[in-house]
Protein backbone atom coordinates (compact mmCIF):
# COMPACT_ATOMS: atom_id res chain seq x y z
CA UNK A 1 33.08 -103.13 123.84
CA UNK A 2 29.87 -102.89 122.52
CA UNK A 3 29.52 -103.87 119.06
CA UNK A 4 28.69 -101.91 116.12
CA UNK A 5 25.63 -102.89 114.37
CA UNK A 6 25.24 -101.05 110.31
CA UNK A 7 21.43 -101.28 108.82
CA UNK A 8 22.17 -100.97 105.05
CA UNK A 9 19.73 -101.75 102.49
CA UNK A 10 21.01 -102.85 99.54
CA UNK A 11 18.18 -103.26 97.54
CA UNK A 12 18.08 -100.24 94.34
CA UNK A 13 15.18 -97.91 94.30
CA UNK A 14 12.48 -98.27 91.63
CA UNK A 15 13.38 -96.86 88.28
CA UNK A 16 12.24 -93.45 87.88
CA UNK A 17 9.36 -93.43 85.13
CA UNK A 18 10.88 -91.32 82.02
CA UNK A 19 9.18 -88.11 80.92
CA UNK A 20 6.63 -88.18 77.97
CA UNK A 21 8.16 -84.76 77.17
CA UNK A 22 11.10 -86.15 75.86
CA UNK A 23 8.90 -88.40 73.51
CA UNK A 24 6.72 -85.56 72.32
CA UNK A 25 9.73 -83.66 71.03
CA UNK A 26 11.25 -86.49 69.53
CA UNK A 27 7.88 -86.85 67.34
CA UNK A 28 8.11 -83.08 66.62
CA UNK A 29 11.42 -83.29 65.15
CA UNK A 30 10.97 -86.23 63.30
CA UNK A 31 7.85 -84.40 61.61
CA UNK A 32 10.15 -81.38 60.97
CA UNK A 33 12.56 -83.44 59.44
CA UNK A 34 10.05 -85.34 57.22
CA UNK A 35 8.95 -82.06 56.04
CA UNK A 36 12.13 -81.10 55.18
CA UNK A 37 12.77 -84.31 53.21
CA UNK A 38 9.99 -83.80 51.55
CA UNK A 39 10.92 -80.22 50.16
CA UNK A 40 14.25 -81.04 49.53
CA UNK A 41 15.80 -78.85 52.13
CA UNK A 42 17.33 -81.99 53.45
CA UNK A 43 19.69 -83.45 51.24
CA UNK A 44 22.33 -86.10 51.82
CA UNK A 45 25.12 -84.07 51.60
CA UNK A 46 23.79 -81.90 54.41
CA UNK A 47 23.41 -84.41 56.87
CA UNK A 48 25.97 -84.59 59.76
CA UNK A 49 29.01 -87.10 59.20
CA UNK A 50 28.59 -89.85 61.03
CA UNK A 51 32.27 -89.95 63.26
CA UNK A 52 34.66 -92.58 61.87
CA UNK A 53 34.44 -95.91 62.98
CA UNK A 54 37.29 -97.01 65.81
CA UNK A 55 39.64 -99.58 64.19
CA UNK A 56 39.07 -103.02 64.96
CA UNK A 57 42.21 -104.97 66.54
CA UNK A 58 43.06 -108.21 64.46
CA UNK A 59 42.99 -111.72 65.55
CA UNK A 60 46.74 -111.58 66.43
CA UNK A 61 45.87 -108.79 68.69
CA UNK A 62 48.71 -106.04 66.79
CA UNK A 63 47.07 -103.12 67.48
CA UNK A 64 46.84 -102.97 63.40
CA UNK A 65 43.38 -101.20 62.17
CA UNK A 66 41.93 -103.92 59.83
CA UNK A 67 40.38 -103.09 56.11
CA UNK A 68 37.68 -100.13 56.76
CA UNK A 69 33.95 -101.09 55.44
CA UNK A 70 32.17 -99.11 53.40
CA UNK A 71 29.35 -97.52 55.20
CA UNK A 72 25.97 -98.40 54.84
CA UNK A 73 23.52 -95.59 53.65
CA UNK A 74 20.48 -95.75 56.21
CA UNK A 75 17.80 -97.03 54.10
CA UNK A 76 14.37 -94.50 53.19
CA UNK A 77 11.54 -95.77 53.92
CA UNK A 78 8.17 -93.33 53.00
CA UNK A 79 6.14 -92.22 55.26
CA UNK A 80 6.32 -90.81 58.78
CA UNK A 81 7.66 -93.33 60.85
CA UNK A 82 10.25 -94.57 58.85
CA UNK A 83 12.89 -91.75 58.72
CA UNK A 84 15.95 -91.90 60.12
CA UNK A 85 15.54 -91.99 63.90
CA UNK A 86 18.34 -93.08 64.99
CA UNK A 87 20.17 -89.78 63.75
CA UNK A 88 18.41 -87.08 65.75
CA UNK A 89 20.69 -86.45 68.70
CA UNK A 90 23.64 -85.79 65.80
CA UNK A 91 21.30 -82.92 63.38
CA UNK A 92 22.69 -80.00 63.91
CA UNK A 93 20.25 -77.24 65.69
CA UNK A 94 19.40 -75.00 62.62
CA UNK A 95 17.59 -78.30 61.15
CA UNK A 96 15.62 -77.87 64.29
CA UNK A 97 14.03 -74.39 63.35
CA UNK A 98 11.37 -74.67 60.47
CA UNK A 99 11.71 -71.77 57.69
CA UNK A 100 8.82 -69.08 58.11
CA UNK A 101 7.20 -68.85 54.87
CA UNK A 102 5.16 -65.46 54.34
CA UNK A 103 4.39 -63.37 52.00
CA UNK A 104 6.62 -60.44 52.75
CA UNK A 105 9.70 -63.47 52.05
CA UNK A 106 8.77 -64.20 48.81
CA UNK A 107 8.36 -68.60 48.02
CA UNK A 108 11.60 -70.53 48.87
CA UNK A 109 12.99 -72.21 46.08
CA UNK A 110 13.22 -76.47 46.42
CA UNK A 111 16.36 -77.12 47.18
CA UNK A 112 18.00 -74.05 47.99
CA UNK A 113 20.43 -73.42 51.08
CA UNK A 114 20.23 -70.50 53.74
CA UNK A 115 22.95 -72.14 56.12
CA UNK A 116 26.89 -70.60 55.87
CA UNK A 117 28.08 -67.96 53.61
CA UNK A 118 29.33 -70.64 50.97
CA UNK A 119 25.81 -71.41 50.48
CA UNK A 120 24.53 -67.67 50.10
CA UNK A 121 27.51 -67.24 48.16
CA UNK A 122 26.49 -69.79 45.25
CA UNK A 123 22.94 -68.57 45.61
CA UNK A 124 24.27 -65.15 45.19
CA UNK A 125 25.66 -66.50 41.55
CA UNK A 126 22.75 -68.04 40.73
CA UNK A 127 19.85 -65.54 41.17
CA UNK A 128 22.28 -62.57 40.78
CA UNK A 129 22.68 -61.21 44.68
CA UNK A 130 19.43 -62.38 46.05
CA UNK A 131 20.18 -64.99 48.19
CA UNK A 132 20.90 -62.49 50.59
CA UNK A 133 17.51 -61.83 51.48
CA UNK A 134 15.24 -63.47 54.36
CA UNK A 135 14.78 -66.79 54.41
CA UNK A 136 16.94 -68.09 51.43
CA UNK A 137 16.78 -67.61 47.67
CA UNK A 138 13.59 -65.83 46.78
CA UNK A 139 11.74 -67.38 43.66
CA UNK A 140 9.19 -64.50 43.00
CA UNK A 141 8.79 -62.54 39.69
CA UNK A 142 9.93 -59.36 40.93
CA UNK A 143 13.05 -60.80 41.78
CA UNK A 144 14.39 -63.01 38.69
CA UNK A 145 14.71 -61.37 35.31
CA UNK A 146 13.87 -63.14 32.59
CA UNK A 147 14.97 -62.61 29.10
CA UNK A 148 12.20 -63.48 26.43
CA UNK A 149 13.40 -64.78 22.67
CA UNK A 150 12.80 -61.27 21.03
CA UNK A 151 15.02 -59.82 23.74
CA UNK A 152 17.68 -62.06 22.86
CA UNK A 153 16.98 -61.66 19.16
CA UNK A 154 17.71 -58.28 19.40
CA UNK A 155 20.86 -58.38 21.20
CA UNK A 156 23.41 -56.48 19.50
CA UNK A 157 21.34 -54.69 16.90
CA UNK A 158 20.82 -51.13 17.11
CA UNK A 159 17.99 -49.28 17.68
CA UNK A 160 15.38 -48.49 15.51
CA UNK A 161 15.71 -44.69 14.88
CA UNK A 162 12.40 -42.53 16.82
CA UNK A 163 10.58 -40.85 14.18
CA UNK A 164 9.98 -37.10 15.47
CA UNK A 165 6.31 -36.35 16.55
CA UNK A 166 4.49 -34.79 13.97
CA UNK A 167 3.99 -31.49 15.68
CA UNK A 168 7.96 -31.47 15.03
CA UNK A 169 7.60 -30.86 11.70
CA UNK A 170 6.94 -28.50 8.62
CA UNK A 171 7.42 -28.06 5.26
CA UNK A 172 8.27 -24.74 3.78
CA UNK A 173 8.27 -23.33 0.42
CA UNK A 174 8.95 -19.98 -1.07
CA UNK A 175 8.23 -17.99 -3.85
CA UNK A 176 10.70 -15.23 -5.02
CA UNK A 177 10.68 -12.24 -7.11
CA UNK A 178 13.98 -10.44 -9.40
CA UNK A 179 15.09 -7.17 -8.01
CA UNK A 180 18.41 -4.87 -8.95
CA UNK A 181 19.44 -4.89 -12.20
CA UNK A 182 17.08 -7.09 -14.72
CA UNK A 183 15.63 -8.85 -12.06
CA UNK A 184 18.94 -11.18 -11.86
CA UNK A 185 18.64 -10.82 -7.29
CA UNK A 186 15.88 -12.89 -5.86
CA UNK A 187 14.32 -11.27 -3.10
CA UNK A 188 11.27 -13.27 -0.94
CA UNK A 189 7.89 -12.32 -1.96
CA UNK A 190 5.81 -15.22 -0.58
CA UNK A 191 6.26 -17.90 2.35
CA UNK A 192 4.34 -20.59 2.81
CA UNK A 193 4.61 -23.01 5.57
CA UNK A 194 1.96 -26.20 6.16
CA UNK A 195 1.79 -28.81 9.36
CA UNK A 196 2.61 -32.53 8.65
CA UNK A 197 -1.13 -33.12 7.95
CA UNK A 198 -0.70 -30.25 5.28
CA UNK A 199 -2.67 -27.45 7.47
CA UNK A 200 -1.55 -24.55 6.49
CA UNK A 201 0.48 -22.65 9.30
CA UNK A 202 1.77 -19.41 7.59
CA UNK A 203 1.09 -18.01 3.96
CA UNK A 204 2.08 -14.27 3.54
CA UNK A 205 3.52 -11.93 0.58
CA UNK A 206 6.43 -10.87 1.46
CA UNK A 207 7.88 -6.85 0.53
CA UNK A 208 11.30 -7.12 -0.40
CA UNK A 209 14.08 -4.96 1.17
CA UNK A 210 14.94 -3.62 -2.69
CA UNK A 211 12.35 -2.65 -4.84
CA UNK A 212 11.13 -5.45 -7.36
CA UNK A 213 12.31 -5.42 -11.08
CA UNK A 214 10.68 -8.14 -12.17
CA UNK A 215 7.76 -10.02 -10.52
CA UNK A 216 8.46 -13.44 -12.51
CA UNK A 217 4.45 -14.20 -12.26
CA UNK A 218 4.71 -17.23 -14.75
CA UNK A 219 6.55 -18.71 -12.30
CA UNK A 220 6.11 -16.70 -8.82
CA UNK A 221 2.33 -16.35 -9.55
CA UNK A 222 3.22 -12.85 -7.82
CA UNK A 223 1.25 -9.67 -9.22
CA UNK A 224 2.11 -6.02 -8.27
CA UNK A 225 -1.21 -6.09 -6.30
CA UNK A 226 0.02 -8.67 -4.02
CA UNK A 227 2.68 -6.02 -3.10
CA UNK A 228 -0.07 -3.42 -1.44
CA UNK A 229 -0.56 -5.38 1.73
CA UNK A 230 2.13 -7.01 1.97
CA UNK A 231 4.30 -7.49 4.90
CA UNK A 232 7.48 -6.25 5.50
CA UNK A 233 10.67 -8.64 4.81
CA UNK A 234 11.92 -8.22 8.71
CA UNK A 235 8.41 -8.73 10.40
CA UNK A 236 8.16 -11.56 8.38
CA UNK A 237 11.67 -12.88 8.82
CA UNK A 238 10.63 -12.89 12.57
CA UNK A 239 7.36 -14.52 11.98
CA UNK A 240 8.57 -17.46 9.69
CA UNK A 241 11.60 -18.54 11.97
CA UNK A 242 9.99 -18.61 15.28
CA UNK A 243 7.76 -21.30 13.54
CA UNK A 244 10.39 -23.24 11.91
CA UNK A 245 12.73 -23.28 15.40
CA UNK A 246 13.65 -26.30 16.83
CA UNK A 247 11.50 -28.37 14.21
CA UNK A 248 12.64 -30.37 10.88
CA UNK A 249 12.07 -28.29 8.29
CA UNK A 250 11.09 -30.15 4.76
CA UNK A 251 11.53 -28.51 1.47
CA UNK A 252 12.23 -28.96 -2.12
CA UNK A 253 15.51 -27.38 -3.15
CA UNK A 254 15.39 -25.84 0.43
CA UNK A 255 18.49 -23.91 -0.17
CA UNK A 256 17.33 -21.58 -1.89
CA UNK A 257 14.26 -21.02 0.30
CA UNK A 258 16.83 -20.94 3.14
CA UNK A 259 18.66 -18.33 1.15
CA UNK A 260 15.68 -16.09 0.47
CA UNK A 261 14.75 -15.89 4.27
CA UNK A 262 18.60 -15.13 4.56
CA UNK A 263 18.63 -17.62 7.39
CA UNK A 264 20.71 -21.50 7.67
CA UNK A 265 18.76 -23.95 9.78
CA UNK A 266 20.88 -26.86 11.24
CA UNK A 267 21.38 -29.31 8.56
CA UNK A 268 20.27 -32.63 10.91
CA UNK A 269 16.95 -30.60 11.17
CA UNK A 270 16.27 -30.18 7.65
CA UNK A 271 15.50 -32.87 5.16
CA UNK A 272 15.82 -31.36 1.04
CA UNK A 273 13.51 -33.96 -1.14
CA UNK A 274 15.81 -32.93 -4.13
CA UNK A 275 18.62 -34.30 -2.70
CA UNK A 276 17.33 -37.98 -1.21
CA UNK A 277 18.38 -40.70 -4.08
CA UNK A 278 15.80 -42.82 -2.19
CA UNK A 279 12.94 -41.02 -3.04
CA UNK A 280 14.44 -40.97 -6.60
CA UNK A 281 14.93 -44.91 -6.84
CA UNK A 282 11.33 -45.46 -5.90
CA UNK A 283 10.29 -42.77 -9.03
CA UNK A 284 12.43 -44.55 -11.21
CA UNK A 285 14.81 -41.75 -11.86
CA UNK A 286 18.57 -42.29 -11.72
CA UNK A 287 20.01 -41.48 -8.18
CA UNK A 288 22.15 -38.64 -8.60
CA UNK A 289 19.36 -36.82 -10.68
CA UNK A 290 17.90 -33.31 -8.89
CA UNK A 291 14.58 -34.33 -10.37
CA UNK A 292 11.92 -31.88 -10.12
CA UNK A 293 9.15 -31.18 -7.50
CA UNK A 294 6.72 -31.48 -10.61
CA UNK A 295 7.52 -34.64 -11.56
CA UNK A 296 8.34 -36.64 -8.62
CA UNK A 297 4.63 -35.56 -7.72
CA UNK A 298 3.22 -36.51 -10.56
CA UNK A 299 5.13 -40.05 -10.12
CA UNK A 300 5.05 -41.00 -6.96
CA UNK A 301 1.72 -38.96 -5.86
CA UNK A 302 0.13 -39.41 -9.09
CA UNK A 303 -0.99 -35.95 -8.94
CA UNK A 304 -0.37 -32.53 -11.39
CA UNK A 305 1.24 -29.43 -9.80
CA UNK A 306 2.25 -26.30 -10.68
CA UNK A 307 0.07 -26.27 -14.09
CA UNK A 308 -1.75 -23.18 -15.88
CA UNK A 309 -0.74 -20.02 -16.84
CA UNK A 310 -0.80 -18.18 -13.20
CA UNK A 311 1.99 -18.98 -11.87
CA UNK A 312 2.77 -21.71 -8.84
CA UNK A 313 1.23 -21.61 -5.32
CA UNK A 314 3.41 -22.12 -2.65
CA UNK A 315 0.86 -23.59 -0.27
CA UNK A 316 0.27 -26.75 -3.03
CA UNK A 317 3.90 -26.91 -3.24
CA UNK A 318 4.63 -27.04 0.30
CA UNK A 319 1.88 -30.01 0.24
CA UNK A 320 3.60 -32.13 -2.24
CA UNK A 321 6.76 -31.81 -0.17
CA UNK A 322 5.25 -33.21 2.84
CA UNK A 323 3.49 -36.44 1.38
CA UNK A 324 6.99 -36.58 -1.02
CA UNK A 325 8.51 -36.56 2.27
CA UNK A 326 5.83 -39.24 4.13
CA UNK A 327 6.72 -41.63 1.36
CA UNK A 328 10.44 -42.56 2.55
CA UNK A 329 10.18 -41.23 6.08
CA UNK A 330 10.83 -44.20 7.74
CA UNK A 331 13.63 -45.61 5.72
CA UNK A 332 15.41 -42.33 5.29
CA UNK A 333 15.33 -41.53 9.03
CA UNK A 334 17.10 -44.66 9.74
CA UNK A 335 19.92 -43.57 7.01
CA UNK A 336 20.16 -40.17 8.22
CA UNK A 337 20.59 -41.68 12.08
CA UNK A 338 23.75 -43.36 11.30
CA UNK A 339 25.72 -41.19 8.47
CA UNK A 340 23.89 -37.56 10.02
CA UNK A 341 26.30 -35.53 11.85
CA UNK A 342 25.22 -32.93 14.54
CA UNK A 343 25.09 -29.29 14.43
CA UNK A 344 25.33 -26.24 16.25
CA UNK A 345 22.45 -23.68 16.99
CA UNK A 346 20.82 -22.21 14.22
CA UNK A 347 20.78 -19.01 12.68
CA UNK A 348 20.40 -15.99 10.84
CA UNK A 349 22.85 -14.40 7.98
């Protein structure tokens, strides 16, 4: 038989030269990390756990784990080369994948988490619901509320009452005349109605609906010639309330004006200065006193009304109402705000 001759060669074939790929991605995450580190997006606690250590067998050879070491922390060195290396093949692949920072995102806050639901959870708490936006908790303006000091000194007090606009409201005042029997009914004879500047917005004689018994001119100011031209108590009835609707209506003793024009306006829209013991205090007078519009002009205003021998003029009165009025506005609009009731619809009697 012939023999059987085998040719092996036994010697190993070269080493094949390693790829400078892998080396090249290596550095890139190594930079990513760094960056990370740097921003504190990589924490300690987020690192991967390093898998526990397989127990050593004793000297008798048991089988027995021995006393577990504490583990060593890798130590930090700065700069670029000295990060942890040796942990790269364990980072999870989200470290891998830098954050895109734009300006549609908003600035990423240091330190904040986009990675599991616990995290956007606790972000959620802290920003109140943002963290559920692109790229992690979003630090801009728009998107945090912040509270100054005279917000929170304010807390719990109630609002300052609005003052209405001044095209809101008038001041009326009325001048009436006796008819029936001795003059004892008082019947309208003039109206008189100014702006809160004190322009004047209506002034008109007024013919009663019964003929007039006694014209009271010390008082009224009203002669029988005022009577020729005068208008007639509907028409004017019509005129005055159109311009006193939906506005607050200031008066002195306004009752009686109200009366006159046989007409109620809602009481939250109508301010009497005979009645406000504010306006009374500051005077000097005693509180529950219906002091006069006479002298609580000449106190307050330091002005004379309503003297000589022909009667008073509505228009002036009307006048002093208003800046009587102007001199507690504020202070009596925040009363009336929180003891005022509301009304219904006005109206006519």
């Amino acid at each position: 038989m012939s023999d059987l001759l085998l040719n092996l060669d036994t010697t190993l074939p070269p080493p094949t030269p390693r790829s400078s790929a892998g080396g090249h991605r290596h550095q890139r995450f190594v930079k990513r990390r760094q960056f990370l580190e740097r921003r504190g997006f990589l924490r300690q606690k987020q690192l991967p756990t390093q898998p526990p250590a397989l127990p050593r067998r004793g000297a008798s050879g048991g089988g027995c784990a021995g006393p577990a070491r504490p583990k060593k922390k890798p130590p930090k060195v700065a700069g670029r080369e000295g990060s942890r290396a040796p942990l790269e093949e364990g980072l999870p692949a989200r470290l891998k994948t830098l954050p895109k920072e734009s300006a549609a995102a908003g600035t990423l806050c240091p330190g904040s988490r986009t990675d599991g639901p616990s995290a956007a959870a606790s972000a959620s708490k802290r920003t109140g619901g943002t963290a559920g936006k692109p790229n992690g908790t979003l630090c801009s303006r728009g998107d945090v509320s912040r509270v100054g000091p005279l917000d929170e000194s304010k807390a719990g007090l109630p609002d300052v009452p609005v003052v209405a606009k001044p095209g809101k409201m008038v001041a009326i005042d009325c001048e009436m005349v006796g008819t029936g029997p001795g003059g004892r009914n008082s019947d309208l004879a003039r109206c008189s109605v100014v702006s809160y500047y004190g322009d004047v917005m209506y002034d008109k004689y007024i013919r009663p609906l019964s003929p007039i018994t006694n014209y009271r001119t010390r008082w009224s100011g009203i002669r029988q010639h005022h009577m020729r031209d005068a208008v007639p108590f509907k028409l004017a009835q019509r005129e005055i309330l159109k311009l006193l609707s939906g506005k607050i209506v200031i008066g002195h003793a306004i009752h009686n004006d109200f009366k006159a024009l046989k007409y109620f306006h809602p009481k939250s829209l109508t301010r009497d200065t005979s009645k406000i013991p504010l306006l009374n205090r500051k005077a000097g007078f005693p509180e529950n006193e219906s002091a006069s519009l006479k002298r609580l002009t000449k106190q307050l205003l330091h002005r004379d009304i309503q003297v000589g021998h022909n009667g008073h003029s509505s228009v002036e009165d009307a006048r002093a109402t208003m800046e009587l009025y102007k001199v507690i506005e504020v202070e009596w609009e925040r009363h009336l705000a929180t003891s005022l009731p509301q009304d219904g619809p006005l109206g006519t009697t």
